[in-house]
Protein backbone atom coordinates (compact mmCIF):
# COMPACT_ATOMS: atom_id res chain seq x y z
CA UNK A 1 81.77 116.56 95.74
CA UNK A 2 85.40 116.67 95.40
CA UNK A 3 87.70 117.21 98.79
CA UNK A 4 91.30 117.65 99.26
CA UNK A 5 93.24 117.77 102.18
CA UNK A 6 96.45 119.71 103.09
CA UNK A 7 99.11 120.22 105.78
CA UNK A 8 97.50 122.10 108.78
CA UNK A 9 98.73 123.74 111.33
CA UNK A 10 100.48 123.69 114.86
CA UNK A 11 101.36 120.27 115.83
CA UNK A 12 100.56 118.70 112.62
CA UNK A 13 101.12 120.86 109.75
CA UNK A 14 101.76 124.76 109.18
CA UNK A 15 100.32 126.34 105.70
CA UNK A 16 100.08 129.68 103.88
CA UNK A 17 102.12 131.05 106.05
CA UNK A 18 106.22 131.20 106.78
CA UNK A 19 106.20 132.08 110.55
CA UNK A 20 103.50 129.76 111.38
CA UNK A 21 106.09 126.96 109.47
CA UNK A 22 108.95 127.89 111.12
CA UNK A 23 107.25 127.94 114.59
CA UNK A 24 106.21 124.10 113.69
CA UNK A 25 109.71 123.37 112.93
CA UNK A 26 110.83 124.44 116.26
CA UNK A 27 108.58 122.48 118.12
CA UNK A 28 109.80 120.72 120.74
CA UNK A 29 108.90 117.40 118.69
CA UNK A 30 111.89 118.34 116.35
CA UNK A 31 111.80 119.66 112.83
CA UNK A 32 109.29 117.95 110.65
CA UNK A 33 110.10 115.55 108.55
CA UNK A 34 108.44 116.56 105.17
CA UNK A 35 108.12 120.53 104.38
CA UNK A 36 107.33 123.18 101.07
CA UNK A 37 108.02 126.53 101.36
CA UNK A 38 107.15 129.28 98.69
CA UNK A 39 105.79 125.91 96.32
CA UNK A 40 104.75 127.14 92.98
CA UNK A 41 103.49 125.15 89.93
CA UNK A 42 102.95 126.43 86.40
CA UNK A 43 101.25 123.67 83.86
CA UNK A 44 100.87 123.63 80.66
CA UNK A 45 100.52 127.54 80.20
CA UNK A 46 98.79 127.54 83.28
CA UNK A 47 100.10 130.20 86.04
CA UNK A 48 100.04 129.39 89.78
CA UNK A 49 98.34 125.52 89.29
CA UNK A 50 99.88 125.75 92.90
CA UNK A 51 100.56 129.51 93.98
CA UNK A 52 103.15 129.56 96.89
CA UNK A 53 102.29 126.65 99.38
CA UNK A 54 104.36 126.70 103.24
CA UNK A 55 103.64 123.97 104.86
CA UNK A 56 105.01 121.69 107.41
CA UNK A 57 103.91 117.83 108.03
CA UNK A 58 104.57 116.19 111.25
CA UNK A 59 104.90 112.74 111.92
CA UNK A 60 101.86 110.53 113.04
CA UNK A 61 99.07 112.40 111.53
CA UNK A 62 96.69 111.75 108.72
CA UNK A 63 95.87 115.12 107.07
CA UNK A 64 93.45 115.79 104.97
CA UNK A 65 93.16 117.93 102.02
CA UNK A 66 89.64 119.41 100.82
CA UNK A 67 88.63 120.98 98.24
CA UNK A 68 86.68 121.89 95.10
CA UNK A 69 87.82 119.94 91.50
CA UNK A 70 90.74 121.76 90.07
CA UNK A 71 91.55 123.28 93.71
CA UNK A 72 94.98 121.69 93.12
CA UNK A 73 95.00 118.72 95.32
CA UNK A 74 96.48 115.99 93.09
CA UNK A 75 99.09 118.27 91.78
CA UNK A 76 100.27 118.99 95.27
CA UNK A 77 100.74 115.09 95.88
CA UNK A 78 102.39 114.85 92.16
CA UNK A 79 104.83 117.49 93.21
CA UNK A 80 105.47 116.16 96.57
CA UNK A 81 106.61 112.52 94.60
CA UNK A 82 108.53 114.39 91.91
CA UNK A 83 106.01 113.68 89.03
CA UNK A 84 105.65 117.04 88.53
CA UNK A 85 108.22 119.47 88.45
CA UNK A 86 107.71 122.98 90.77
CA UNK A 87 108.45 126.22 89.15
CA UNK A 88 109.43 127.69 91.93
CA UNK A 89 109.95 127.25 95.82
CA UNK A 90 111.54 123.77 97.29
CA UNK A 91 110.59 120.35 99.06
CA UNK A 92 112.19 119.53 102.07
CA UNK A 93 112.58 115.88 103.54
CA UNK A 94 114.22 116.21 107.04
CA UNK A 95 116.21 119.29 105.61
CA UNK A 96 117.10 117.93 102.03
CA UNK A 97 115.72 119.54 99.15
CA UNK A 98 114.05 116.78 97.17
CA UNK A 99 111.80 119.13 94.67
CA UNK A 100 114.55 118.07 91.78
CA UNK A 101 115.45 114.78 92.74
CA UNK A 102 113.66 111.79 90.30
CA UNK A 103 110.83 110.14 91.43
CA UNK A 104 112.44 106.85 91.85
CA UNK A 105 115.17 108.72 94.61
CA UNK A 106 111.82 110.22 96.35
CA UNK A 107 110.41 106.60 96.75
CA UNK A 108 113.73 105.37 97.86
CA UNK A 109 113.11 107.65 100.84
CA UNK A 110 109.91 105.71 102.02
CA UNK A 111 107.56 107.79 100.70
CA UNK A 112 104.41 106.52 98.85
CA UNK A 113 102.10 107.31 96.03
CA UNK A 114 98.82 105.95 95.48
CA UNK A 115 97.58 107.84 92.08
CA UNK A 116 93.70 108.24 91.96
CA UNK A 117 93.99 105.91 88.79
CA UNK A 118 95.80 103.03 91.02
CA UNK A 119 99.09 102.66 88.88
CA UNK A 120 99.36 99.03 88.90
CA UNK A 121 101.27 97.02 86.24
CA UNK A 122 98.45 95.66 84.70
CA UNK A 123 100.86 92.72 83.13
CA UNK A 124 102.15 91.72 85.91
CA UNK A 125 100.86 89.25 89.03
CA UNK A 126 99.32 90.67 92.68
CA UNK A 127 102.57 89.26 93.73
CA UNK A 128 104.89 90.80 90.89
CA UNK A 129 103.35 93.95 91.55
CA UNK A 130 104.09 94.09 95.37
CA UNK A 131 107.21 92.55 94.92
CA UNK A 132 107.98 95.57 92.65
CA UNK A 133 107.06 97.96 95.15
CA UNK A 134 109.44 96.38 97.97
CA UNK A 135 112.57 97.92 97.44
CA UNK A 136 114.67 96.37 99.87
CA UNK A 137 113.67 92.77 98.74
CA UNK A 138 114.48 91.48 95.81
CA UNK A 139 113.46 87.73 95.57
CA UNK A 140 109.68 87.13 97.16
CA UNK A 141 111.86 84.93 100.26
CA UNK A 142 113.00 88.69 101.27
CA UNK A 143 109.77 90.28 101.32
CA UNK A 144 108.46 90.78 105.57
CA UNK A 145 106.03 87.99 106.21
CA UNK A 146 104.20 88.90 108.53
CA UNK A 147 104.21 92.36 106.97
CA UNK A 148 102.42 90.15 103.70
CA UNK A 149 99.98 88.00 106.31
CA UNK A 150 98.79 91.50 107.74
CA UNK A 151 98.24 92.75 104.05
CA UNK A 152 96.27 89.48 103.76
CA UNK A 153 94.10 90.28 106.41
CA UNK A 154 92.77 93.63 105.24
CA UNK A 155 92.83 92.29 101.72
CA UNK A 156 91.92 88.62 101.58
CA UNK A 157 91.50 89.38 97.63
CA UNK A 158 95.31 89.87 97.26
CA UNK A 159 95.75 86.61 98.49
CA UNK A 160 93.13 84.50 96.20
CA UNK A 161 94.60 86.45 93.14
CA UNK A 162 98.49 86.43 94.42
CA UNK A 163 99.31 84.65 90.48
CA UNK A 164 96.50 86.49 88.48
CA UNK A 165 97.48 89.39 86.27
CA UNK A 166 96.77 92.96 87.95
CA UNK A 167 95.15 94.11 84.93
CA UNK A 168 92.18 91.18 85.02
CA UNK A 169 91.02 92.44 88.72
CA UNK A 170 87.91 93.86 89.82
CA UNK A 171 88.00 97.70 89.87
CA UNK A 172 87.85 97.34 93.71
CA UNK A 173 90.36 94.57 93.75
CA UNK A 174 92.56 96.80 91.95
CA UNK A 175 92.16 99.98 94.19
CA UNK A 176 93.35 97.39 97.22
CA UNK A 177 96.41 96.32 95.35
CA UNK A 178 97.55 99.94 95.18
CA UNK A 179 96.97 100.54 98.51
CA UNK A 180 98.94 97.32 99.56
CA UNK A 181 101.72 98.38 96.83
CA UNK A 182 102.27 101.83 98.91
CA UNK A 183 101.89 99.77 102.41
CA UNK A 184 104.32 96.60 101.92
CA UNK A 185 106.89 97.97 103.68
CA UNK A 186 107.42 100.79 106.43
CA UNK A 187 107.15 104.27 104.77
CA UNK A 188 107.68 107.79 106.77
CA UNK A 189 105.06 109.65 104.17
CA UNK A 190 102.27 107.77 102.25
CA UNK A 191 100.22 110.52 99.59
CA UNK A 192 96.56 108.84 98.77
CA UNK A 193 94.67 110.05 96.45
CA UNK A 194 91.04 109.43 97.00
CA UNK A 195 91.61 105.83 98.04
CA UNK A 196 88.16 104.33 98.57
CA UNK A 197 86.96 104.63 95.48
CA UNK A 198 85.56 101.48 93.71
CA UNK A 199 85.68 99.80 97.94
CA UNK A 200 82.65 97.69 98.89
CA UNK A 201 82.26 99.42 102.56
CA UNK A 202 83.68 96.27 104.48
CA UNK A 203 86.92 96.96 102.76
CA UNK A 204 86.60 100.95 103.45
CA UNK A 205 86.52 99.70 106.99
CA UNK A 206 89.34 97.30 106.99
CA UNK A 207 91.42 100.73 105.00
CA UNK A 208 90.93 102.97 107.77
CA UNK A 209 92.41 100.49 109.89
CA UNK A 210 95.14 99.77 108.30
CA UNK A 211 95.90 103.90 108.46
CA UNK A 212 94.97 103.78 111.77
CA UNK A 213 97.63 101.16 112.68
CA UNK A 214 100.59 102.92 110.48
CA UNK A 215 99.70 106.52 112.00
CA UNK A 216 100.16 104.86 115.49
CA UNK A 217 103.47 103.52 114.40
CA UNK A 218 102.88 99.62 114.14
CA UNK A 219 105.73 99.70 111.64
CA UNK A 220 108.26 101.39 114.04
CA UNK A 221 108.06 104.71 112.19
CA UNK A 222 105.45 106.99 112.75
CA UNK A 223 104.02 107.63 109.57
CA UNK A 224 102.64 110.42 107.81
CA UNK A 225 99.44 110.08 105.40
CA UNK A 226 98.17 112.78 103.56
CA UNK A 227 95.17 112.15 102.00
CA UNK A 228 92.71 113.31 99.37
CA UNK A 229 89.43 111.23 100.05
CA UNK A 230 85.77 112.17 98.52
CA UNK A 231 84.44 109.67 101.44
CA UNK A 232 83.71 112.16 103.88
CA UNK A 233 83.19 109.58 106.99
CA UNK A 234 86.47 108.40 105.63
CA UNK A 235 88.24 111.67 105.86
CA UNK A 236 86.55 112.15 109.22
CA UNK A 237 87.50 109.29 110.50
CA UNK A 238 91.18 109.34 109.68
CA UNK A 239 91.77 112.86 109.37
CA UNK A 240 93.63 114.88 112.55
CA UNK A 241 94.21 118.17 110.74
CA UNK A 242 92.32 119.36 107.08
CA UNK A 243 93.22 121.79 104.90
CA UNK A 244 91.13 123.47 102.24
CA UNK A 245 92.32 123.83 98.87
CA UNK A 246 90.70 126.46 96.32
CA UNK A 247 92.63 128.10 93.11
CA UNK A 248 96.02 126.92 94.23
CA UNK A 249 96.34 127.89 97.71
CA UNK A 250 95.23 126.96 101.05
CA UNK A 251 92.37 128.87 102.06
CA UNK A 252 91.48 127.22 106.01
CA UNK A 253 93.48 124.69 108.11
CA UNK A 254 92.39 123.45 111.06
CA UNK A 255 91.09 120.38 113.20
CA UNK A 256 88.91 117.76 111.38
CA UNK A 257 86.91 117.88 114.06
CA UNK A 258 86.08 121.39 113.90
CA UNK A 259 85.39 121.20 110.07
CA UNK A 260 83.14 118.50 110.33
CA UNK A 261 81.08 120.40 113.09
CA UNK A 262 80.41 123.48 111.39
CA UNK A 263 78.07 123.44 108.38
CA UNK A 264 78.36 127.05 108.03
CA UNK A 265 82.01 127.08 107.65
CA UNK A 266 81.82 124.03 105.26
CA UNK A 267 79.42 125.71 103.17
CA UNK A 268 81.60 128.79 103.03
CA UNK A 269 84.76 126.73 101.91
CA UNK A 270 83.50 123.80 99.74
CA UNK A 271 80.01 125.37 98.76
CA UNK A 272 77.92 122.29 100.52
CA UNK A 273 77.10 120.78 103.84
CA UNK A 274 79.10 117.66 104.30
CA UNK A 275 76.40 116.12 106.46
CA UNK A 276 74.69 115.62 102.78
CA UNK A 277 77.23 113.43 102.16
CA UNK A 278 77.53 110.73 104.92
């Protein structure tokens, strides 16, 4: 099963439609930090890979986008980081267009990518690699301590392997250094794609609360996650708002809650019973 998660509506995201965007934007909780409207992407001869997303994200929420393989979740997070460019329509970060802007200028905003295939530096150390990813430190005496201890915590791996090449860990061990990578300092928008793959469940657990803490704001900012998970009881459990992606577009927002309760409606959308699945 393959799931993908995408801005929702009201309070914590608007999609598909302009109005409904706008009407988020004017909320009394203030314009929303990260928005699309009219977001089109054509690949490799391929029309309408993404066919005219509007969506607003609000801060604090873990969203979820759902949705069959191909749907276009992972391109919408690509786009969103600049790794792919959009043919048409325009990303807005607190009112700045960032849909041109290169990747590196996107991550210098505090938002995060964690690819489905990790993206570590395989040559370099656990602590090169988060080291890397810290971009207002630039010796490892700069880096936020406790920030590092906390990372410990969920990962004690990244600790026994802080001098051992990235490329030489477990597939699991690796997964955690990418999430650590996106989490080692404050960011206002983390994407994840599919981030518990190759986790033993203990570490699953000690993931979700890790989100949990960063969409309550233990860093000061209330983040955003948006998140493309497989794990359904991950999704669930994480996941205020889901969107369903099929061909492209959004085809149902709404509560994760009222997804997750509704067997027909998930067999409409996603062509199975998520209940299968736990």
């Amino acid at each position: 099963m393959t799931q993908a998660m995408e801005p929702a509506m009201t309070h914590s995201l608007a999609v598909g439609d302009r109005a409904s965007a706008q009407a988020l934007a004017d909320d009394a909780l203030g314009a929303p930090p990260v928005r699309a409207t009219g977001l089109r992407v054509d690949f490799k001869g391929q029309p309408g890979v993404i066919a005219g997303l509007d969506w607003a994200l609000a801060p604090g929420q873990v969203v979820g986008l759902l949705g069959r393989n191909g749907a276009g979740k992972t391109t919408t997070l690509r786009t969103v980081m600049g790794l792919w460019r959009a043919s048409a329509g325009r990303v807005l970060l607190e009112q700045r267009p960032i849909q041109a802007l290169p990747t590196p200028e996107i991550a210098r905003a505090d938002i995060a990518y964690v690819p489905e295939n990790m993206g570590i530096f395989g040559a370099l150390t656990v602590r090169e690699n988060l080291l890397l990813a810290a971009r207002r430190a630039r010796s490892l005496d700069e880096l936020d301590t406790a920030r590092l201890e906390w990372l410990f915590g969920l990962f004690p791996a990244l600790r026994k392997f802080w001098l051992y090449p990235a490329g030489k860990l477990s597939g699991g061990q690796k997964q955690m250094l990418a999430i650590a990578r996106a989490m080692v300092e404050p960011r206002r928008l983390l994407l994840i794609d599919e981030p518990t793959k190759g986790l033993a469940p203990a570490i699953i657990n000690k993931l979700i609360e890790a989100l949990q803490e960063i969409k309550r704001g233990r860093d000061g900012m209330r983040a955003t996650v948006l998140l493309v998970e497989q794990n359904f009881m991950v999704a669930r459990a994480l996941g205020d708002r889901v969107a369903v992606m099929d061909d492209g577009r959004v085809v149902h927002t709404g509560r994760m809650a009222e997804l997750a309760g509704d067997e027909a409606l998930q067999q409409r959308l996603l062509g199975l019973s998520l209940a299968a699945h736990q």
